[in-house]
N, C-alpha and C. Protein backbone atom coordinates (compact mmCIF):
# COMPACT_ATOMS: atom_id res chain seq x y z
N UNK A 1 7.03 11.38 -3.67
CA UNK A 1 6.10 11.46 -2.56
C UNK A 1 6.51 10.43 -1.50
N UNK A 2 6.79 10.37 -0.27
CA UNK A 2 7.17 10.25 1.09
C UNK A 2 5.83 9.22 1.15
N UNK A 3 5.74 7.74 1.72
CA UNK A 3 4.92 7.16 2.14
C UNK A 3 3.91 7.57 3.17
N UNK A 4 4.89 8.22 4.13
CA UNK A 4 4.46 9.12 5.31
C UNK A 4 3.22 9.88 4.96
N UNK A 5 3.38 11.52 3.83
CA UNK A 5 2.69 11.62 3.59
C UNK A 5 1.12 11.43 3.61
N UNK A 6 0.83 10.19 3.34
CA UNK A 6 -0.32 9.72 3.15
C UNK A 6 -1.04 10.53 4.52
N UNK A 7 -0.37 10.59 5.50
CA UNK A 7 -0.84 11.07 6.93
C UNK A 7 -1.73 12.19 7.14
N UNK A 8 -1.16 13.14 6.11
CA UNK A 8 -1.34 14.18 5.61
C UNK A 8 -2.85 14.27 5.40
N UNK A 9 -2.82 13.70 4.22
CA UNK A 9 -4.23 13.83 3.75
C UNK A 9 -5.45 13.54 4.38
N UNK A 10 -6.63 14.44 4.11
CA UNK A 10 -7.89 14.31 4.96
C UNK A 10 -8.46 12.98 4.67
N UNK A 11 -8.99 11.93 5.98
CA UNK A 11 -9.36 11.13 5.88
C UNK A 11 -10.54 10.45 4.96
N UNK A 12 -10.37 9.90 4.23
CA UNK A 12 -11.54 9.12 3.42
C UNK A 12 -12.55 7.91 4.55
N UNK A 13 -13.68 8.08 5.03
CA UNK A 13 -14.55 7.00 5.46
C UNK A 13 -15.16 6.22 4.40
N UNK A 14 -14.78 4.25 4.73
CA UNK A 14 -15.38 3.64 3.79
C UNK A 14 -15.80 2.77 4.96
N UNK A 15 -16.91 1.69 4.24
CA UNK A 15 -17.41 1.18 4.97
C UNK A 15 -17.00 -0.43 4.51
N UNK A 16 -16.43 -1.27 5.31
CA UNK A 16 -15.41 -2.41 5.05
C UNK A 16 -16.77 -3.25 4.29
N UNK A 17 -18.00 -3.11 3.73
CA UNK A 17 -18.45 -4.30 3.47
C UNK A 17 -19.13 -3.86 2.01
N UNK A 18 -18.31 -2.84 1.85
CA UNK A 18 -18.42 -1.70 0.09
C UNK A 18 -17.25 -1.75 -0.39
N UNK A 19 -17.66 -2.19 -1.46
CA UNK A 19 -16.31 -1.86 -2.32
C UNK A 19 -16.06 -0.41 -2.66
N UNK A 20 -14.57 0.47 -2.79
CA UNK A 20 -14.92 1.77 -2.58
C UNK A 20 -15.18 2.20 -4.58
N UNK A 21 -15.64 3.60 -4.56
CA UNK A 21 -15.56 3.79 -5.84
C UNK A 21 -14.61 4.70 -6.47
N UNK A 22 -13.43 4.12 -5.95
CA UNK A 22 -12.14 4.70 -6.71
C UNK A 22 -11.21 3.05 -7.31
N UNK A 23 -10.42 4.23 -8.56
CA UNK A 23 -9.09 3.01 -8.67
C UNK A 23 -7.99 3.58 -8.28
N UNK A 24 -7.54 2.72 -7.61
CA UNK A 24 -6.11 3.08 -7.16
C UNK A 24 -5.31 2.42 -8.61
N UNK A 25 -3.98 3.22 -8.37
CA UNK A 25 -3.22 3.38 -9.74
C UNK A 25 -1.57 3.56 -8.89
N UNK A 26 -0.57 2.79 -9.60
CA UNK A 26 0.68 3.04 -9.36
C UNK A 26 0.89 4.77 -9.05
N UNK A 27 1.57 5.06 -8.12
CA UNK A 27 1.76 6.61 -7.94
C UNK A 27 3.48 6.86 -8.02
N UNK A 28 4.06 5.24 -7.47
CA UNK A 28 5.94 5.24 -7.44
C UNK A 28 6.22 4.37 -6.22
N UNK A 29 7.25 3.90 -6.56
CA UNK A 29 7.98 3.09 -5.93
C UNK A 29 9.52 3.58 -5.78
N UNK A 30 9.90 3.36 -4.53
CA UNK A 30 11.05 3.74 -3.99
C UNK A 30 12.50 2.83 -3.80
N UNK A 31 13.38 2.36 -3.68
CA UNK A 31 14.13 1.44 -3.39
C UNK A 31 14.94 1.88 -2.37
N UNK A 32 15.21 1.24 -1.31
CA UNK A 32 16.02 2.29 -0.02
C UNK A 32 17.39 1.39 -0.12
N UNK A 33 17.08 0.19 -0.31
CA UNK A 33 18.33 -0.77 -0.15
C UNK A 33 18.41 -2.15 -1.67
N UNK A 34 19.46 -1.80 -2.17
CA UNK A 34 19.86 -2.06 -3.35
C UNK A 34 21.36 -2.93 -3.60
N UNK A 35 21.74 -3.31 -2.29
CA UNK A 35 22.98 -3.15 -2.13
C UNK A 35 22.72 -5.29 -1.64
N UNK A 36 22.73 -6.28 -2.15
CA UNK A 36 21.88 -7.39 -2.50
C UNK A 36 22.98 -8.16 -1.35
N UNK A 37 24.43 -7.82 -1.41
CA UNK A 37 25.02 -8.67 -0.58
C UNK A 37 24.95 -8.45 0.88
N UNK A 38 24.81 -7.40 1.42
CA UNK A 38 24.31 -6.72 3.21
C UNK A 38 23.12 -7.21 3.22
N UNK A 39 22.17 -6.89 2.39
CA UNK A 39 20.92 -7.08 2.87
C UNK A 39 19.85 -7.07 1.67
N UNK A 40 18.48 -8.00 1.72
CA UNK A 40 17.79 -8.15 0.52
C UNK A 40 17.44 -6.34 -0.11
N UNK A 41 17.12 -6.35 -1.52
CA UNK A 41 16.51 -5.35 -1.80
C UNK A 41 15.12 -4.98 -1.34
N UNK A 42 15.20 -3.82 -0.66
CA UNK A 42 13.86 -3.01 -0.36
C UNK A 42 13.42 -1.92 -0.48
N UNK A 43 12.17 -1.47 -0.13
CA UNK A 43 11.52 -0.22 -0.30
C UNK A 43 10.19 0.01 -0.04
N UNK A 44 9.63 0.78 -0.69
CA UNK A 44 8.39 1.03 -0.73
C UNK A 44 7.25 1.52 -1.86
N UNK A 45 6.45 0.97 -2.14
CA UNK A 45 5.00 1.58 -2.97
C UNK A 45 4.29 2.27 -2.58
N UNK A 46 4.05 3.13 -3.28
CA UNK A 46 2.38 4.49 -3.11
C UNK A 46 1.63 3.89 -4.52
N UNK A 47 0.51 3.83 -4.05
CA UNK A 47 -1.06 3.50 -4.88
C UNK A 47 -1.74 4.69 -4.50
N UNK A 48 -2.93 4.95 -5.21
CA UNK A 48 -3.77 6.11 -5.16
C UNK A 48 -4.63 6.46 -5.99
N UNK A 49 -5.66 6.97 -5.52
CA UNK A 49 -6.99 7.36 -6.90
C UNK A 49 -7.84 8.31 -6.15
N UNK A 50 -8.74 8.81 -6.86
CA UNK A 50 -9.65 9.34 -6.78
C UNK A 50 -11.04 9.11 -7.00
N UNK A 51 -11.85 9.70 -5.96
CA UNK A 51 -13.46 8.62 -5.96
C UNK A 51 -14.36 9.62 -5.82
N UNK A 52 -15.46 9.46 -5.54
CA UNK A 52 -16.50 10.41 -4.92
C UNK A 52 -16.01 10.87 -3.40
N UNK A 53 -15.80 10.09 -2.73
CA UNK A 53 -15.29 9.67 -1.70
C UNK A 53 -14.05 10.93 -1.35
N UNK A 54 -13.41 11.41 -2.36
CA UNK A 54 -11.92 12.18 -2.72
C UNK A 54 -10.82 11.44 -2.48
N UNK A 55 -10.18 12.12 -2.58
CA UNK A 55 -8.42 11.17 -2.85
C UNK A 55 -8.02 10.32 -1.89
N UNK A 56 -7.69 8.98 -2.30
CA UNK A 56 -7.62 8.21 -1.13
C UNK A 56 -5.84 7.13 -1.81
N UNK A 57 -5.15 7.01 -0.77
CA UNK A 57 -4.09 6.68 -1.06
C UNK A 57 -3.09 5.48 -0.24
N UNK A 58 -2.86 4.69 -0.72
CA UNK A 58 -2.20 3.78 0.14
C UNK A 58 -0.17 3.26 0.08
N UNK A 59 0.38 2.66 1.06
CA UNK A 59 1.97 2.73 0.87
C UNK A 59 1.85 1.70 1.79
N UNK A 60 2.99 0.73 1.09
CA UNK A 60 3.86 0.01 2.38
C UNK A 60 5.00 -0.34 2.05
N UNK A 61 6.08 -0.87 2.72
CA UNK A 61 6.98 -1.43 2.32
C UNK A 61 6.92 -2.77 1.89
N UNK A 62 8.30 -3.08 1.13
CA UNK A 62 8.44 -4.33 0.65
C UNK A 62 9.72 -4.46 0.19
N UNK A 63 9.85 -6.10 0.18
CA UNK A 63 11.39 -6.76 0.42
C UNK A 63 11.53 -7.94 -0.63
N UNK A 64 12.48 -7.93 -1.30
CA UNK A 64 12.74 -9.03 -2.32
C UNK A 64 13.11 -10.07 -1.79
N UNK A 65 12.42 -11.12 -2.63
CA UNK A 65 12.87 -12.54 -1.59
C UNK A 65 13.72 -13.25 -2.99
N UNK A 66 13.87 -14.52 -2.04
CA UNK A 66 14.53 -14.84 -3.18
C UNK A 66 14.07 -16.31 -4.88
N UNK A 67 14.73 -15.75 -5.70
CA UNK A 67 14.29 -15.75 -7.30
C UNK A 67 13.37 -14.87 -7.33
N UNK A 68 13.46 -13.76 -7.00
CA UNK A 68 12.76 -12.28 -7.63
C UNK A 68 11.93 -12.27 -7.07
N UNK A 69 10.93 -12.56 -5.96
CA UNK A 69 9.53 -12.21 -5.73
C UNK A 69 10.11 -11.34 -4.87
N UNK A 70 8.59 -10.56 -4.88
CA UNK A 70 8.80 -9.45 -3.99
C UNK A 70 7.01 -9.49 -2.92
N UNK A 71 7.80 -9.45 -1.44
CA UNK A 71 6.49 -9.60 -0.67
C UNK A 71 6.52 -8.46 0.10
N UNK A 72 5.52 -8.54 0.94
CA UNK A 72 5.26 -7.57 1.74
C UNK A 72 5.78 -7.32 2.91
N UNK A 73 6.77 -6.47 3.32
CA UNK A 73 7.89 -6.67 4.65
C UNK A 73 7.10 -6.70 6.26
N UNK A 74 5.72 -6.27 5.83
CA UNK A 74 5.15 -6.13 7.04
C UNK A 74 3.67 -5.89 7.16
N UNK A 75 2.86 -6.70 6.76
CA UNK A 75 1.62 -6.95 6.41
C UNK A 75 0.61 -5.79 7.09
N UNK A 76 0.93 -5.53 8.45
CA UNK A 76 0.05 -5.14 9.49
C UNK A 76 0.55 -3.52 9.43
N UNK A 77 1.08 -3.37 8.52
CA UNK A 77 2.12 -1.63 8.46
C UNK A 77 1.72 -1.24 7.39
N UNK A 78 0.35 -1.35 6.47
CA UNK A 78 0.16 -0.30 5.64
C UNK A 78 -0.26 1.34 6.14
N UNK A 79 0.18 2.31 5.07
CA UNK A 79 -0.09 3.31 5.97
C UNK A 79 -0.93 3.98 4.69
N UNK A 80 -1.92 4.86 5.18
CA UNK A 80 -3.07 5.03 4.21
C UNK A 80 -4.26 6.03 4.69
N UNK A 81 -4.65 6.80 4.13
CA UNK A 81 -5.88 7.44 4.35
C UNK A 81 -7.19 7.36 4.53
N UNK A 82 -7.46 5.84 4.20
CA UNK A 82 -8.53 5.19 4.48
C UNK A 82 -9.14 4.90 5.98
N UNK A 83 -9.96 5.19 6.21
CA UNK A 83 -10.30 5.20 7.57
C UNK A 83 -11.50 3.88 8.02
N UNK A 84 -11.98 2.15 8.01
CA UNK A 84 -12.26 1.98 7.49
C UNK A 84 -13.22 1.53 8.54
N UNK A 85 -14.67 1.63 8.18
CA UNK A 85 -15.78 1.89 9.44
C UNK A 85 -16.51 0.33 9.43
N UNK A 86 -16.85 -0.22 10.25
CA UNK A 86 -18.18 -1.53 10.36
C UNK A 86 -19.54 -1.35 9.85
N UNK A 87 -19.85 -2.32 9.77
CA UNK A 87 -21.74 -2.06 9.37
C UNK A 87 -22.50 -1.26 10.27
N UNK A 88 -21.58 -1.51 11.53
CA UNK A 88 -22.23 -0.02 12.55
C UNK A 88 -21.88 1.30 12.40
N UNK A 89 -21.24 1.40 11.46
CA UNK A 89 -20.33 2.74 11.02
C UNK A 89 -19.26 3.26 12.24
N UNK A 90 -18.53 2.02 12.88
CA UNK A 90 -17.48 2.45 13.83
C UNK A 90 -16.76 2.22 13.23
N UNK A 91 -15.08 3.06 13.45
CA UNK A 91 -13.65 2.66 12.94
C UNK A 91 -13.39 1.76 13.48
N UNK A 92 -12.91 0.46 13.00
CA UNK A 92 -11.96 -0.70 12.69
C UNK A 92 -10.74 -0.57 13.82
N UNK A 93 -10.40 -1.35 14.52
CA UNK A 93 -8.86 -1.23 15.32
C UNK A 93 -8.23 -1.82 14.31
N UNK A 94 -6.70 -1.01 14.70
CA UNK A 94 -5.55 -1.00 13.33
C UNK A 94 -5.51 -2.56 12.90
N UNK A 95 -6.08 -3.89 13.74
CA UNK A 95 -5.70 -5.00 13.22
C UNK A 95 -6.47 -4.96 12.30
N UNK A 96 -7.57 -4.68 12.71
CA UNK A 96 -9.36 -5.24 11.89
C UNK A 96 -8.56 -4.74 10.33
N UNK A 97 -8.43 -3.25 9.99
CA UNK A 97 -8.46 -2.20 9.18
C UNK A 97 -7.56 -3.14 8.67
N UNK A 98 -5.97 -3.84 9.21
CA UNK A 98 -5.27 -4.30 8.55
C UNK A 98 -5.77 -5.42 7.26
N UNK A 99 -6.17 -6.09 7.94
CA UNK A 99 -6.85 -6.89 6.81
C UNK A 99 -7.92 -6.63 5.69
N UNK A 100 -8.56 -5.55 6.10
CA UNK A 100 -8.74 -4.96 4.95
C UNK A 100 -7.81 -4.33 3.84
N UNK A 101 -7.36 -3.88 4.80
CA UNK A 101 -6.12 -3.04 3.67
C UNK A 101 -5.31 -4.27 2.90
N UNK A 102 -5.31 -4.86 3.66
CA UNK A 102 -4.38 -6.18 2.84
C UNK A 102 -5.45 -6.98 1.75
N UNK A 103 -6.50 -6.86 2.31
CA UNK A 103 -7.21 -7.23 0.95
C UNK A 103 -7.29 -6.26 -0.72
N UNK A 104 -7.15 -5.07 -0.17
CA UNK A 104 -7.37 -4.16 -1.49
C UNK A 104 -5.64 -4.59 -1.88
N UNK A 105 -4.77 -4.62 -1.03
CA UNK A 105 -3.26 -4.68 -1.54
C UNK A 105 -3.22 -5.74 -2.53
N UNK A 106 -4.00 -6.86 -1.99
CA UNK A 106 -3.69 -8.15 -2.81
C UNK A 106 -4.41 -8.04 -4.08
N UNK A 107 -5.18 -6.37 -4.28
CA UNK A 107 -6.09 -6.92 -5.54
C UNK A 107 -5.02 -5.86 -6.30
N UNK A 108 -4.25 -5.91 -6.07
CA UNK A 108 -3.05 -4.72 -6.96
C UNK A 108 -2.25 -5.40 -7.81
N UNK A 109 -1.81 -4.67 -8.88
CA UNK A 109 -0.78 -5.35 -9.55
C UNK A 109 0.86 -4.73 -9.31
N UNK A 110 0.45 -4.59 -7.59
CA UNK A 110 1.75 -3.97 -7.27
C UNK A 110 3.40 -4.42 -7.20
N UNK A 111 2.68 -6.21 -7.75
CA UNK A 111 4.37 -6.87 -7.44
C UNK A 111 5.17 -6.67 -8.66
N UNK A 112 4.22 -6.67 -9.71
CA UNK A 112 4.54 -6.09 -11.31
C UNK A 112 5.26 -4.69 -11.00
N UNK A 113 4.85 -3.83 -10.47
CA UNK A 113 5.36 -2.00 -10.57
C UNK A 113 6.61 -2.48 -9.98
N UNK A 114 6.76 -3.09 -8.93
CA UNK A 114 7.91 -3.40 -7.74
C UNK A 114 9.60 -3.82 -8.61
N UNK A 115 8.90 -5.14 -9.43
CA UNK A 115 9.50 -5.93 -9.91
C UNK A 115 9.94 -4.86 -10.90
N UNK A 116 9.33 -3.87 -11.77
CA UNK A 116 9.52 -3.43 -12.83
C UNK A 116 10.94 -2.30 -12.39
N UNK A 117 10.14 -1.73 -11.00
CA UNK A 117 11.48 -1.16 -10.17
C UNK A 117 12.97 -1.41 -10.47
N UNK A 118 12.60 -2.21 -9.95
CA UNK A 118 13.84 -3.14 -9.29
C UNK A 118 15.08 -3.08 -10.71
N UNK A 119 14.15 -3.67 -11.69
CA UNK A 119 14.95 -3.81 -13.23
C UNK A 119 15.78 -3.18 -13.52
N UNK A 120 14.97 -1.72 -13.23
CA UNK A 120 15.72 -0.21 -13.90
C UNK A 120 16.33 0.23 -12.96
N UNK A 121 16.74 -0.84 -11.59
CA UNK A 121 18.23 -0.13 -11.10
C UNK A 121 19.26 -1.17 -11.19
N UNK A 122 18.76 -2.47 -11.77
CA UNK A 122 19.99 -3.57 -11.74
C UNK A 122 20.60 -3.52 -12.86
């Protein structure tokens, strides 16, 4: 599945001050660049679940740093179906939304899937 994708899918409305009632779950991880002496290893993650809410799904890239961690290549570039509204029930500008999204990212155990990646191509 194409990070892109996510575009696709019909929007999920949450409201940034609810936690939503789905779990997102590893969906795959990609590696685009593997090649350690040109340039660090990178790629991308898809997360995703299902809620009352319906299918809601998130992706971003990410870049190996160095002694193995792996961070986020671009904090403000998740791309996702979440649409994510105020206590007034307005949509979020892409910064606001960002930090949300970066909050559900950080509650992932996505550096584990990444890292686990990475293994099974070195």
């Amino acid at each position: 599945m194409s990070p892109w994708s996510l575009r696709a899918w019909p929007p999920i409305f949450w409201h940034s001050g609810q936690a939503p009632s789905l779990q997102l779950h590893h969906l795959g991880t990609r590696i685009t660049d593997v090649d350690e002496q040109q340039r660090p290893t990178a790629g991308q993650t898809i997360w995703g679940g299902s809620g009352a809410e319906g299918d809601a799904g998130m992706a971003w890239d990410w870049v190996r740093m160095p002694l193995g961690m792996v961070a986020m290549a671009d904090p403000m570039c998740v791309v996702s179906n979440l649409c994510i509204l105020n206590d007034e029930g307005e949509v979020l500008t892409a910064s606001q939304a960002a930090l949300v999204l970066n909050q559900i990212v950080y509650s992932l155990p996505w550096q584990t899937e990444v890292r686990r990646a990475i293994m099974a191509v070195h």
